[in-house]
C-alpha atoms as a PDB file:
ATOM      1  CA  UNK A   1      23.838  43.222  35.151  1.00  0.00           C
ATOM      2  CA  UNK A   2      23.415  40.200  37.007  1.00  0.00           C
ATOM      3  CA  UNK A   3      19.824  39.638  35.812  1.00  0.00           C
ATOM      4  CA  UNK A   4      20.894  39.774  32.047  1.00  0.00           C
ATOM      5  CA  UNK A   5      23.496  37.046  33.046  1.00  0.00           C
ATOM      6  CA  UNK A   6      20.994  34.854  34.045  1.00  0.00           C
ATOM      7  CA  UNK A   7      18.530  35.670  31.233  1.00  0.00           C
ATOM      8  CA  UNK A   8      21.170  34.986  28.507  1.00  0.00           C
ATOM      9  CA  UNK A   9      22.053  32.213  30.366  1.00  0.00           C
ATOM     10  CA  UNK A  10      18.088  30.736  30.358  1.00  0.00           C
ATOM     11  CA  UNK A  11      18.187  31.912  26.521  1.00  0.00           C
ATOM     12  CA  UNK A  12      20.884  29.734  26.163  1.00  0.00           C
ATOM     13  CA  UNK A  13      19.427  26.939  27.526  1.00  0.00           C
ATOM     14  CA  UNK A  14      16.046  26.855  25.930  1.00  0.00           C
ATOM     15  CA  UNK A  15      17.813  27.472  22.747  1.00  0.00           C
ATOM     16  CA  UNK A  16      20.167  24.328  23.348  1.00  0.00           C
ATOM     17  CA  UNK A  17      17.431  22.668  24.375  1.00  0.00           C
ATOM     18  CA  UNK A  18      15.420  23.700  21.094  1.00  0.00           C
ATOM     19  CA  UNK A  19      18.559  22.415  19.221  1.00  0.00           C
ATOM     20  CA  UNK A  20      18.153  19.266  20.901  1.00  0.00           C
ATOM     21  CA  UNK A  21      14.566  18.594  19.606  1.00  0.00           C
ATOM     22  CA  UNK A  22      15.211  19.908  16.432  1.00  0.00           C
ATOM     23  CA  UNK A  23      17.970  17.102  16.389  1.00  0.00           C
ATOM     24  CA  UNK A  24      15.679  14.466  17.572  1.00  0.00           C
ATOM     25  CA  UNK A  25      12.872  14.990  15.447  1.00  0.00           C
ATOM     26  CA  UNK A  26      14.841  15.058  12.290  1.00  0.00           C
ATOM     27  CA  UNK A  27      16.519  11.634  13.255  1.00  0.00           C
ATOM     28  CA  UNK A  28      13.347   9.968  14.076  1.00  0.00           C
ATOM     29  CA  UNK A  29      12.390  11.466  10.302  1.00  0.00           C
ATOM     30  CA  UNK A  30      15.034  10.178   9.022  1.00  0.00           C
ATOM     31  CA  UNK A  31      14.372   6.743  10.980  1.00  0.00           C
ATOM     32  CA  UNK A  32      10.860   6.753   9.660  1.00  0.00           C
ATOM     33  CA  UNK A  33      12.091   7.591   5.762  1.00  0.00           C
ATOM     34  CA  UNK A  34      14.255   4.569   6.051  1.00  0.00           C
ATOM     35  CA  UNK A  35      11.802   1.979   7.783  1.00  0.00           C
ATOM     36  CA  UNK A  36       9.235   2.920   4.904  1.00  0.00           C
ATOM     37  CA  UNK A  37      12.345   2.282   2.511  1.00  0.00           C
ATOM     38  CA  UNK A  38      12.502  -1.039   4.257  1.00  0.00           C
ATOM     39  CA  UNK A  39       8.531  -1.690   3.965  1.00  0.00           C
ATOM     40  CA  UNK A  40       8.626  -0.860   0.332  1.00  0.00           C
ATOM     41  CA  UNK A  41      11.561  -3.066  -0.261  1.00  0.00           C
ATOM     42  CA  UNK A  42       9.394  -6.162   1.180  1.00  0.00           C
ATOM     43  CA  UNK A  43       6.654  -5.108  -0.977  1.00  0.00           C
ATOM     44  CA  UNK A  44       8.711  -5.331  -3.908  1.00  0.00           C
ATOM     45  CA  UNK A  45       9.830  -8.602  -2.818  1.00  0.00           C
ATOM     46  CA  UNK A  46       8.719 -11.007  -5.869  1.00  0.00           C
ATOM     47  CA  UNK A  47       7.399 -13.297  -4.043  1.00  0.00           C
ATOM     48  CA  UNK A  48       5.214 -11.181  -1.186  1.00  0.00           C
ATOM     49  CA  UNK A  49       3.876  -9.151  -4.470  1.00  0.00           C
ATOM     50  CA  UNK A  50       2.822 -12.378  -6.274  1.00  0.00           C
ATOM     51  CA  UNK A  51       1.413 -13.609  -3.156  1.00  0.00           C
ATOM     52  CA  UNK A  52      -0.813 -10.311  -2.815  1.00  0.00           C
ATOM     53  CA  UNK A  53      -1.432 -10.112  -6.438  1.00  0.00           C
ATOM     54  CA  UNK A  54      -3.062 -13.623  -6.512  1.00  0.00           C
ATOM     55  CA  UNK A  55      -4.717 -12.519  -3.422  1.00  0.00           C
ATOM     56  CA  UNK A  56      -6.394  -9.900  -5.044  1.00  0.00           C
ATOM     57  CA  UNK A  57      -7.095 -11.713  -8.207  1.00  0.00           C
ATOM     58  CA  UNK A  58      -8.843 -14.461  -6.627  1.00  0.00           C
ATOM     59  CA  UNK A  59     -11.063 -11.494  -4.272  1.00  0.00           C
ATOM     60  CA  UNK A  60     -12.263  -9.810  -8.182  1.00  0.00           C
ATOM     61  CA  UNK A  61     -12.488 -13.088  -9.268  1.00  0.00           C
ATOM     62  CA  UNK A  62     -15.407 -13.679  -6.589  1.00  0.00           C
ATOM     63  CA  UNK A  63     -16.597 -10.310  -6.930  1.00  0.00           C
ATOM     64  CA  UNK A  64     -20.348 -10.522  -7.957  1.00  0.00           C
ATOM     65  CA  UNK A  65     -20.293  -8.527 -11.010  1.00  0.00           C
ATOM     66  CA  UNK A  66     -17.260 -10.729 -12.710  1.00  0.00           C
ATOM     67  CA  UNK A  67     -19.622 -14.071 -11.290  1.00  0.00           C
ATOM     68  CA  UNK A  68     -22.525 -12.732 -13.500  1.00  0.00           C
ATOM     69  CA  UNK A  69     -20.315 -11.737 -16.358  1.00  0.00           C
ATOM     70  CA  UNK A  70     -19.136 -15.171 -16.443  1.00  0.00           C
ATOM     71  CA  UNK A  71     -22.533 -16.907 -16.187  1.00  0.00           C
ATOM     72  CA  UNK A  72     -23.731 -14.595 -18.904  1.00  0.00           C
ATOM     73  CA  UNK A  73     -20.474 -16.199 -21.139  1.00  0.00           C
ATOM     74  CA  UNK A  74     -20.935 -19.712 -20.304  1.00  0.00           C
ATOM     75  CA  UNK A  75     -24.606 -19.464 -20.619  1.00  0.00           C
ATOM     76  CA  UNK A  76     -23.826 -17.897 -24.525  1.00  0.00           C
ATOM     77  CA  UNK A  77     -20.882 -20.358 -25.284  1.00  0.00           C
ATOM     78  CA  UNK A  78     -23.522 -22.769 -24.105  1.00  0.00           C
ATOM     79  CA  UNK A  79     -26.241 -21.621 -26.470  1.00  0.00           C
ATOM     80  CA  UNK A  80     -23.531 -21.667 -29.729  1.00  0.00           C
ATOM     81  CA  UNK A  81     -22.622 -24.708 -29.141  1.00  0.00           C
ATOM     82  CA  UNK A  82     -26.267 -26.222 -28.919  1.00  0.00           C
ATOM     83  CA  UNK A  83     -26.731 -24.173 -32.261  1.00  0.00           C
ATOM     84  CA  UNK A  84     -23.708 -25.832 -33.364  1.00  0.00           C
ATOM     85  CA  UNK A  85     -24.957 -29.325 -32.756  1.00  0.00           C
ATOM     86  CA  UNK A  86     -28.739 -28.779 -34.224  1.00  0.00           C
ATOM     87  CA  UNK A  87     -27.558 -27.557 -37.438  1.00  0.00           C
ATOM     88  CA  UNK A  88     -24.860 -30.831 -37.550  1.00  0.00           C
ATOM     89  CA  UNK A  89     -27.842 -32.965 -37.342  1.00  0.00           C
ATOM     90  CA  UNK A  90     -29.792 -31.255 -40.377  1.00  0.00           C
END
């Protein structure tokens, strides 16, 4: 009788102590879900998301394939407006 005394007993504490982890690792959750609420509300701060906007804007700005589409533009605007002057002078 004595031994199922002491096993209860251990049963109870394991399952306390499962309790207590179970409590633990749903408030660091929870502490997690709100510090990523906290990150995302600095993202969404106006000025941090114009600051990485330009940031990234400037980066596919410099980006090889927009340099050559640009070159290709000035390089035609160029080319019109040469046309442009030649058939002024006739």
């Amino acid at each position: 009788m004595e031994s199922k005394s002491l096993d209860n007993t251990h049963q109870n504490c394991s399952s306390g102590k499962d309790t207590m982890k179970q409590k633990v690792k749903t408030e660091s959750t929870v502490s997690k879900q709100d510090s990523d609420i906290q990150g995302t509300t600095e993202l969404l701060n106006p000025s941090v998301l114009d600051e990485v906007l330009a940031e990234k804007k400037l980066a596919l700005m410099r980006s090889p394939e927009v340099m050559k589409f640009l070159q290709s533009q000035q390089a035609e605007l160029a080319k019109q407006q040469k046309d442009t002057n030649k058939d002024d002078e006739d």
